[in-house]
C-alpha atoms as a PDB file:
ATOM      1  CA  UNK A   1     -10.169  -5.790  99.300  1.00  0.00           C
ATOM      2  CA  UNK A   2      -9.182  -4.601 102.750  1.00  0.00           C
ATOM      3  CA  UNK A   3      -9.451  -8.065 104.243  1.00  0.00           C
ATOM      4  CA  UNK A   4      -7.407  -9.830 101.774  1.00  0.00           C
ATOM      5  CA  UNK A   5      -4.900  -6.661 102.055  1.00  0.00           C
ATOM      6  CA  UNK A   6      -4.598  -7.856 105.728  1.00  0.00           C
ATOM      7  CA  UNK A   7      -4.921 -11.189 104.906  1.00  0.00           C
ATOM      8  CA  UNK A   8      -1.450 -10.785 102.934  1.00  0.00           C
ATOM      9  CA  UNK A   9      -0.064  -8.439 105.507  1.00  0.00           C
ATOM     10  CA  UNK A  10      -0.610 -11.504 108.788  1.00  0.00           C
ATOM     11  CA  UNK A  11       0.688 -14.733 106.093  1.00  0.00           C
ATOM     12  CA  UNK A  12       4.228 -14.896 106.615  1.00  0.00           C
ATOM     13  CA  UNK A  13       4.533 -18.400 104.373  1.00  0.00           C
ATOM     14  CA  UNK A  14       2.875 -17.329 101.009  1.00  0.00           C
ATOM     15  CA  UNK A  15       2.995 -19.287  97.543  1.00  0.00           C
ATOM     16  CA  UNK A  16       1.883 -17.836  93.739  1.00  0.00           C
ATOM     17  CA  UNK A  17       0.712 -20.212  91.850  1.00  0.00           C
ATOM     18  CA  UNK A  18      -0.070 -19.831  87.965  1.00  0.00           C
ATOM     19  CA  UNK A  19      -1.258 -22.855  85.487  1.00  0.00           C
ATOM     20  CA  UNK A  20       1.442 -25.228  83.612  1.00  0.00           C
ATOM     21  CA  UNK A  21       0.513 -24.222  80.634  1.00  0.00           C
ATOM     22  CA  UNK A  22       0.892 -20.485  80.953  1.00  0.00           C
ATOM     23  CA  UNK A  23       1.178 -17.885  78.136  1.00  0.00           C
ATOM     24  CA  UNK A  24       3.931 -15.191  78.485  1.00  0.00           C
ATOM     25  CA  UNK A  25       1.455 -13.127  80.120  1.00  0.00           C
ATOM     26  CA  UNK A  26       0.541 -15.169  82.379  1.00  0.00           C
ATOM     27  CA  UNK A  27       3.832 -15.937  83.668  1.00  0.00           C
ATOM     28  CA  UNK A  28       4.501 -12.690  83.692  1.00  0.00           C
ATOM     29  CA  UNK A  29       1.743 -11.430  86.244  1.00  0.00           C
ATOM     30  CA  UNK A  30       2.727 -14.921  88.389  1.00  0.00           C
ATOM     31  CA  UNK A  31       6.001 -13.383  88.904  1.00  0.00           C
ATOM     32  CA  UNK A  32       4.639  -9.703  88.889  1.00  0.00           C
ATOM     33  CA  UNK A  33       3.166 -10.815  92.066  1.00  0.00           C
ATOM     34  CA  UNK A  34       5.640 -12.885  93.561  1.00  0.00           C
ATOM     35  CA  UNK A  35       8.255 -10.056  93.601  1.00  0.00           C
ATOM     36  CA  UNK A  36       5.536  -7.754  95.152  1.00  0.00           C
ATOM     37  CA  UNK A  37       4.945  -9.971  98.167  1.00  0.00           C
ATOM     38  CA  UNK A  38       8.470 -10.616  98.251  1.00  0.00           C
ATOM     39  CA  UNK A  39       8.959  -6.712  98.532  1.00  0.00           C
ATOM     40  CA  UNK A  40       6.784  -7.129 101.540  1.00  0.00           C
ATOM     41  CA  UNK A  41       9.105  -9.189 103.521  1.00  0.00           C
ATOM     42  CA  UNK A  42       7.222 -11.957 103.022  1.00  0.00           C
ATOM     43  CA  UNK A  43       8.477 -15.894 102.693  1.00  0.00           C
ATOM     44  CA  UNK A  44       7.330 -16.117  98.690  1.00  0.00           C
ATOM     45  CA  UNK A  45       6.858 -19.748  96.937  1.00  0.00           C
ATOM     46  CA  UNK A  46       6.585 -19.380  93.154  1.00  0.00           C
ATOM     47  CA  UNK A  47       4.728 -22.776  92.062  1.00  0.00           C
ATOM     48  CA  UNK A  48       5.181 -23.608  87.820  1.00  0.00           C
ATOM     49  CA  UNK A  49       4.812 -27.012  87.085  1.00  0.00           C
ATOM     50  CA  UNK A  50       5.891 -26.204  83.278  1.00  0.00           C
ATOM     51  CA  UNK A  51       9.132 -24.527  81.150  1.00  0.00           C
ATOM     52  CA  UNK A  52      10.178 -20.539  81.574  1.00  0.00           C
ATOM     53  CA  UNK A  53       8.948 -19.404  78.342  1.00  0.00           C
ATOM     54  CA  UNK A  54      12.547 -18.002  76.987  1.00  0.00           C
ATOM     55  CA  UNK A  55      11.527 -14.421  77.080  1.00  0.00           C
ATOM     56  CA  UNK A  56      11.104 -14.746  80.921  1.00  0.00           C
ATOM     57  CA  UNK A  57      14.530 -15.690  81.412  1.00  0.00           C
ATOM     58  CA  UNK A  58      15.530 -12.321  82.498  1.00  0.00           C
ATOM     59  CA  UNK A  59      12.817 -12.298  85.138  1.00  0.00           C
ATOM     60  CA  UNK A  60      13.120 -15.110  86.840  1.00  0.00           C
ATOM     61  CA  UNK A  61      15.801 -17.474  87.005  1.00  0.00           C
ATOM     62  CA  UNK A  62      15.415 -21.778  87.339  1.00  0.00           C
ATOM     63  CA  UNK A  63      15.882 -21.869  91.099  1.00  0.00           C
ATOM     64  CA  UNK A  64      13.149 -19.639  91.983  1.00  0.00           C
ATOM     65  CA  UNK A  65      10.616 -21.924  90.264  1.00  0.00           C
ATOM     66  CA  UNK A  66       9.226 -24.767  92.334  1.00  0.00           C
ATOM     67  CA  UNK A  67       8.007 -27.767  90.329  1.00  0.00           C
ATOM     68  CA  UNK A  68       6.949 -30.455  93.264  1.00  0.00           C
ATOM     69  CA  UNK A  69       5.727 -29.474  96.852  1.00  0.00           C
ATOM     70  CA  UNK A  70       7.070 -31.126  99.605  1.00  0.00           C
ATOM     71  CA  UNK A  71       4.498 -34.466 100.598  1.00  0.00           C
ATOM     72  CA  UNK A  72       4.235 -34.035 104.628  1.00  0.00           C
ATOM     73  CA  UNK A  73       5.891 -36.727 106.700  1.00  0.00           C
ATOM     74  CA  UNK A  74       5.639 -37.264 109.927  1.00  0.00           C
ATOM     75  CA  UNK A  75       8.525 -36.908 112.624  1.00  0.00           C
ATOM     76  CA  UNK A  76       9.269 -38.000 115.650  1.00  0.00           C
ATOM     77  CA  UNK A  77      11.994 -36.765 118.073  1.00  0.00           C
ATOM     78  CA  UNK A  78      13.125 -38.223 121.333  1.00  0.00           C
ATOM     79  CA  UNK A  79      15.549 -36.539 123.692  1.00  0.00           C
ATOM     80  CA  UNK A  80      16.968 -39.577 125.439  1.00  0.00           C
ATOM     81  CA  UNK A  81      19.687 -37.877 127.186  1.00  0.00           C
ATOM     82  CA  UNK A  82      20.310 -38.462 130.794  1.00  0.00           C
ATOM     83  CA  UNK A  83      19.458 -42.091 130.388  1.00  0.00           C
ATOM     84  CA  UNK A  84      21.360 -45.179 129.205  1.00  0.00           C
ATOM     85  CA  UNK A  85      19.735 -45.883 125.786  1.00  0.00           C
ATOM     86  CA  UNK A  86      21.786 -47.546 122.977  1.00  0.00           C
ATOM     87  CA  UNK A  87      19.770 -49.523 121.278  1.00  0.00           C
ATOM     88  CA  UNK A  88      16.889 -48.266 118.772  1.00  0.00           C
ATOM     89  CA  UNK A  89      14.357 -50.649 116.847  1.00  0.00           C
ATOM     90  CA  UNK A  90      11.375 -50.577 114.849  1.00  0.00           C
ATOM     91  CA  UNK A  91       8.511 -52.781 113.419  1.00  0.00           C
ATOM     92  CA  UNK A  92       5.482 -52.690 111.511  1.00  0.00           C
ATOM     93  CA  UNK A  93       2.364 -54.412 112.487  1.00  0.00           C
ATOM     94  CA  UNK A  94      -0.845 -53.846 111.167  1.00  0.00           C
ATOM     95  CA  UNK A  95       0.015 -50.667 109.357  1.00  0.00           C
ATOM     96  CA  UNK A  96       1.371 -49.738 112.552  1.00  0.00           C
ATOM     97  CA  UNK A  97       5.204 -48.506 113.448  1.00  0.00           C
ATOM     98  CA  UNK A  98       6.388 -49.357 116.923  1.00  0.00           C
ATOM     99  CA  UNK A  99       9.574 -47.679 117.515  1.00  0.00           C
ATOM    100  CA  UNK A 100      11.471 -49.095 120.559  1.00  0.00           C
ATOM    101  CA  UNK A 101      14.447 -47.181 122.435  1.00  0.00           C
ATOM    102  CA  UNK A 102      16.113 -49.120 125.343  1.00  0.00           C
ATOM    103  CA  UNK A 103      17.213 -49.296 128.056  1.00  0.00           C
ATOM    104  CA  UNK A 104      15.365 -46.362 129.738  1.00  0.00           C
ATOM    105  CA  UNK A 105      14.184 -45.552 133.380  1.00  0.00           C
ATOM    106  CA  UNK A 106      10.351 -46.127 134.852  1.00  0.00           C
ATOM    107  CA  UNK A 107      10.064 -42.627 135.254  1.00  0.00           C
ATOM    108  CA  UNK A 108      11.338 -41.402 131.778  1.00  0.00           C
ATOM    109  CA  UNK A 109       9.093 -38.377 130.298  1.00  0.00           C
ATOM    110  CA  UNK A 110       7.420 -38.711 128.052  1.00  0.00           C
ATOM    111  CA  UNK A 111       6.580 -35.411 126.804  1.00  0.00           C
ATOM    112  CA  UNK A 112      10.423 -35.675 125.784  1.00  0.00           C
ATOM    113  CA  UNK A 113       8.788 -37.630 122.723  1.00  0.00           C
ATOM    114  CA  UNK A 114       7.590 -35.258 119.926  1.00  0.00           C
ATOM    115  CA  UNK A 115       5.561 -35.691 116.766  1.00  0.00           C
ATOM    116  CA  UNK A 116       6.272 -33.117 114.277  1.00  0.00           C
ATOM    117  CA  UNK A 117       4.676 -32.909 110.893  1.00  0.00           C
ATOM    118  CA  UNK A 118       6.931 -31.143 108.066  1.00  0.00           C
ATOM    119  CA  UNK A 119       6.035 -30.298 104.653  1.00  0.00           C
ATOM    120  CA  UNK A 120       4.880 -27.367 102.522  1.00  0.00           C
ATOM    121  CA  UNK A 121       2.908 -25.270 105.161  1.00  0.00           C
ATOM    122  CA  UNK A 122       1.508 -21.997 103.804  1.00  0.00           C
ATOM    123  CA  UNK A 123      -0.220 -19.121 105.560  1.00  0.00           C
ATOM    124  CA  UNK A 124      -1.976 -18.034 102.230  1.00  0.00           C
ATOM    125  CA  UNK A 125      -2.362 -19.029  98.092  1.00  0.00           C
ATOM    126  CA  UNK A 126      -2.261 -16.563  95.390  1.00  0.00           C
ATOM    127  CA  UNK A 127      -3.649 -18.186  92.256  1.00  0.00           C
ATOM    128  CA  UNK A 128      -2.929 -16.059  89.584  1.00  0.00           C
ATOM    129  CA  UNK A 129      -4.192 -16.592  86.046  1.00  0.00           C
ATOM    130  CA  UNK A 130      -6.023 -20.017  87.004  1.00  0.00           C
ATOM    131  CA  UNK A 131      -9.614 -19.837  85.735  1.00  0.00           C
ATOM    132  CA  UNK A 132     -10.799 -23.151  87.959  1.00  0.00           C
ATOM    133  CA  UNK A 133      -9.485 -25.190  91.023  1.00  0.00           C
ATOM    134  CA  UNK A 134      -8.840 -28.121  88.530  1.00  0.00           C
ATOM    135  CA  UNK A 135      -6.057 -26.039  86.317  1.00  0.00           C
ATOM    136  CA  UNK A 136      -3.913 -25.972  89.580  1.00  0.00           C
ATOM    137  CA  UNK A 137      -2.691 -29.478  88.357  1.00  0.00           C
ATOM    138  CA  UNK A 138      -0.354 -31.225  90.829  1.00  0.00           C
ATOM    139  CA  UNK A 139      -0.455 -28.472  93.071  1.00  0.00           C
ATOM    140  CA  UNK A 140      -4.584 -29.166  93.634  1.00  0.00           C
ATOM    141  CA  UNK A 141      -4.855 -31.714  96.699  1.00  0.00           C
ATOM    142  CA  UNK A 142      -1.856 -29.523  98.427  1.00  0.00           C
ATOM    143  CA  UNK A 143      -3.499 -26.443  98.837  1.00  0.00           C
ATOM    144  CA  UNK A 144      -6.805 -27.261  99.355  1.00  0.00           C
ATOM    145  CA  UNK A 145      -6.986 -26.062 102.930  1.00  0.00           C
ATOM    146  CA  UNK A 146      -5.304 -23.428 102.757  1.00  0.00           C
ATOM    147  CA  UNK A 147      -7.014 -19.888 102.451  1.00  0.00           C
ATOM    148  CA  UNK A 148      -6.673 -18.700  98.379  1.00  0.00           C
ATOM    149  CA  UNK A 149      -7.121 -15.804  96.612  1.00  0.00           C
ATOM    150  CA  UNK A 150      -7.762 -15.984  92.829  1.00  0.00           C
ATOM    151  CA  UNK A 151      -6.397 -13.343  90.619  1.00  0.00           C
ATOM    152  CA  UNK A 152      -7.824 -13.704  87.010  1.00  0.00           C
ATOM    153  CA  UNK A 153      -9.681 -11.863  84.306  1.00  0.00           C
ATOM    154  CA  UNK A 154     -10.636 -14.504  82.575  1.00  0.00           C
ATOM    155  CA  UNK A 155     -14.725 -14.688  81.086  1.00  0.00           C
ATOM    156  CA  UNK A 156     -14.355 -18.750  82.172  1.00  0.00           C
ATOM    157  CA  UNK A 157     -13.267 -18.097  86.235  1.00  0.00           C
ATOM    158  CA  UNK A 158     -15.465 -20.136  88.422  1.00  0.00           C
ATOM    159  CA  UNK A 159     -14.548 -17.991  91.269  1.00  0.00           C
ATOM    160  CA  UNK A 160     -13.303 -21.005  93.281  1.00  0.00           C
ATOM    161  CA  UNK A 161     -11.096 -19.235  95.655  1.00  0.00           C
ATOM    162  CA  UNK A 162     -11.867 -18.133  99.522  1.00  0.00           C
ATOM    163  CA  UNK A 163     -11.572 -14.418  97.931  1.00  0.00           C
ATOM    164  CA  UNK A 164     -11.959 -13.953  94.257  1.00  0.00           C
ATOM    165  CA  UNK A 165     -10.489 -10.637  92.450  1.00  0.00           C
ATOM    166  CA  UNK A 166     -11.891 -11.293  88.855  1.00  0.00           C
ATOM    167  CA  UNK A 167     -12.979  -9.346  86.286  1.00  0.00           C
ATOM    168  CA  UNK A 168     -13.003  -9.289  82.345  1.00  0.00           C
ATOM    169  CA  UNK A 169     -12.671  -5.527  82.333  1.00  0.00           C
ATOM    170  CA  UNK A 170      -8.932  -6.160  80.244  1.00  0.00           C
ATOM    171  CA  UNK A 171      -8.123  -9.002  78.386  1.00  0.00           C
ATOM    172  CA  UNK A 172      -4.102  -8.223  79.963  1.00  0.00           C
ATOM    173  CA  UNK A 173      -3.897 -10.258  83.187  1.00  0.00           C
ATOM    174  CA  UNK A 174      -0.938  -7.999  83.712  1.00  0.00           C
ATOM    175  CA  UNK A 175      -2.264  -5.145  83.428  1.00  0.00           C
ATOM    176  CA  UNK A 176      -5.540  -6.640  85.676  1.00  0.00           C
ATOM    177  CA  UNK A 177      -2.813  -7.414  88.212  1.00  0.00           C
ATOM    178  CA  UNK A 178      -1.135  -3.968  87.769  1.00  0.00           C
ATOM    179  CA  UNK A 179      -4.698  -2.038  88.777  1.00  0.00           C
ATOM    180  CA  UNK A 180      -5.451  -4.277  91.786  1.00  0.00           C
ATOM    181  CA  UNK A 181      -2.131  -4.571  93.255  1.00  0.00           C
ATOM    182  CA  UNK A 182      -2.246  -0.725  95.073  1.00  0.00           C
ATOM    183  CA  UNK A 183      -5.380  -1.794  96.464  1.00  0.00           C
ATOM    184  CA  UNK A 184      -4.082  -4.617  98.594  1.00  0.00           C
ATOM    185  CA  UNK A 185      -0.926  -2.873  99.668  1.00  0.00           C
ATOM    186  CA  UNK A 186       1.076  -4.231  97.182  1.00  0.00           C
ATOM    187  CA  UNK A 187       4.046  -2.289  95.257  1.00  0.00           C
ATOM    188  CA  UNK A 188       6.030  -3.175  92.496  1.00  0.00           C
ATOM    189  CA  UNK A 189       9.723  -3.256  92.595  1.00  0.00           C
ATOM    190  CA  UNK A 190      11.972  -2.875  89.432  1.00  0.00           C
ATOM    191  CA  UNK A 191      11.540  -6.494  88.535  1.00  0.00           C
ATOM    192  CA  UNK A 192       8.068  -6.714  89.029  1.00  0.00           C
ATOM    193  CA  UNK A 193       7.765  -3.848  87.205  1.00  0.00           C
ATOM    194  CA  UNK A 194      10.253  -5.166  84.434  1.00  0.00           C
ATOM    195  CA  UNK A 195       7.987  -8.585  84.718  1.00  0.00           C
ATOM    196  CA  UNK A 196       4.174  -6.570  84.311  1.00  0.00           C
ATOM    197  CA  UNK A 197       5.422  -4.658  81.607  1.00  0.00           C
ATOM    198  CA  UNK A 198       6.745  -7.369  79.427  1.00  0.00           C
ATOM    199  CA  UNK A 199       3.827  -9.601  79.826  1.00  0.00           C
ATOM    200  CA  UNK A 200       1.546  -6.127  78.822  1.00  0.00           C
ATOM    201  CA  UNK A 201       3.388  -5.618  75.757  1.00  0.00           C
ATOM    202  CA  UNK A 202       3.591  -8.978  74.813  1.00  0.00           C
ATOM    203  CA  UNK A 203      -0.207  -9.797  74.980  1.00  0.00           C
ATOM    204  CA  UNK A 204      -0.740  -6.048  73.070  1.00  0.00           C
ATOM    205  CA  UNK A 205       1.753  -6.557  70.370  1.00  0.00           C
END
């Protein structure tokens, strides 16, 4: 536990994701947790590729939700100031771009040309009620390199993740979440408090 608590506390880009088809419990710990690492200062990502049950309106609102991730592209800046470019062009040829920018000095530098890849770029996963790698969907191929910690209680977890907190000691991934979250640093404010409880009453009603 102590190196995923300081896993959390060096990840300043961090995303929670939870499966598409998510009961209200689930949904409830996924955003149980978000709001806890938000409470940490941390940049927070909350990945759903599926509908806010209606319950978990009051939780969470549309805007928060993230239903695509960002494809990386690659960029390429150059500062031509100081020189008497006008003119910019491009080609393809052989699956390859040439990009021309004229007219230019001899001795122009170079290292004023910059590649820059942009995309989703997170420090750190939280997967939280996803049994297997598979049941992150869409989401799968994204976050495949990055380091992942699987929340889940469920009987069926393949324990996929770089660190794996799992355990079928309650069938309330809530309340699972609840009990582990103190350990790793993590405190609930009044929404993620609000969030955990609903999803623990709803799954013990």
């Amino acid at each position: 536990m102590a190196e995923i608590k300081d896993l959390i506390v060096n990840s300043n880009n961090i995303a929670v994701v939870i499966p598409a088809d998510s009961s209200i419990d689930k949904f409830c710990a996924g955003v149980g947790v978000m709001r806890m690492v938000m409470a940490k200062q941390k940049n927070c990502t909350f990945l759903f590729d599926g509908e806010i049950p209606e319950d978990c309106k009051d939780i969470i609102g549309e805007t928060e939700v993230q239903k695509e991730l960002q494809q990386r592209e690659l960029l390429v800046s150059i500062d031509y100031s100081g020189t008497q470019a006008s003119k910019v062009h491009y080609y393809t040829e052989d699956q390859t771009l040439y990009l021309s920018v004229s007219p230019i000095n001899k001795d122009f530098d170079i290292s004023k040309v910059i590649p820059i890849i942009k995309g989703s770029d997170f420090d750190l996963v939280l997967s939280v009620g996803v049994p297997t790698q598979e049941k992150l969907g869409k989401f799968q191929d994204v976050l495949k390199n990055v380091k992942l910690v699987n929340f889940d209680n469920s009987i069926d977890n393949t324990n996929y993740g770089t660190f794996n907190i799992t355990g079928a000691e309650t069938s309330v991934l809530s309340l699972f979440v609840l009990n582990n979250a103190y350990k790793l640093g993590l405190k609930a404010d009044e929404i993620a408090a609000k969030a955990l409880l609903k999803g623990i009453v709803n799954k013990t009603m």
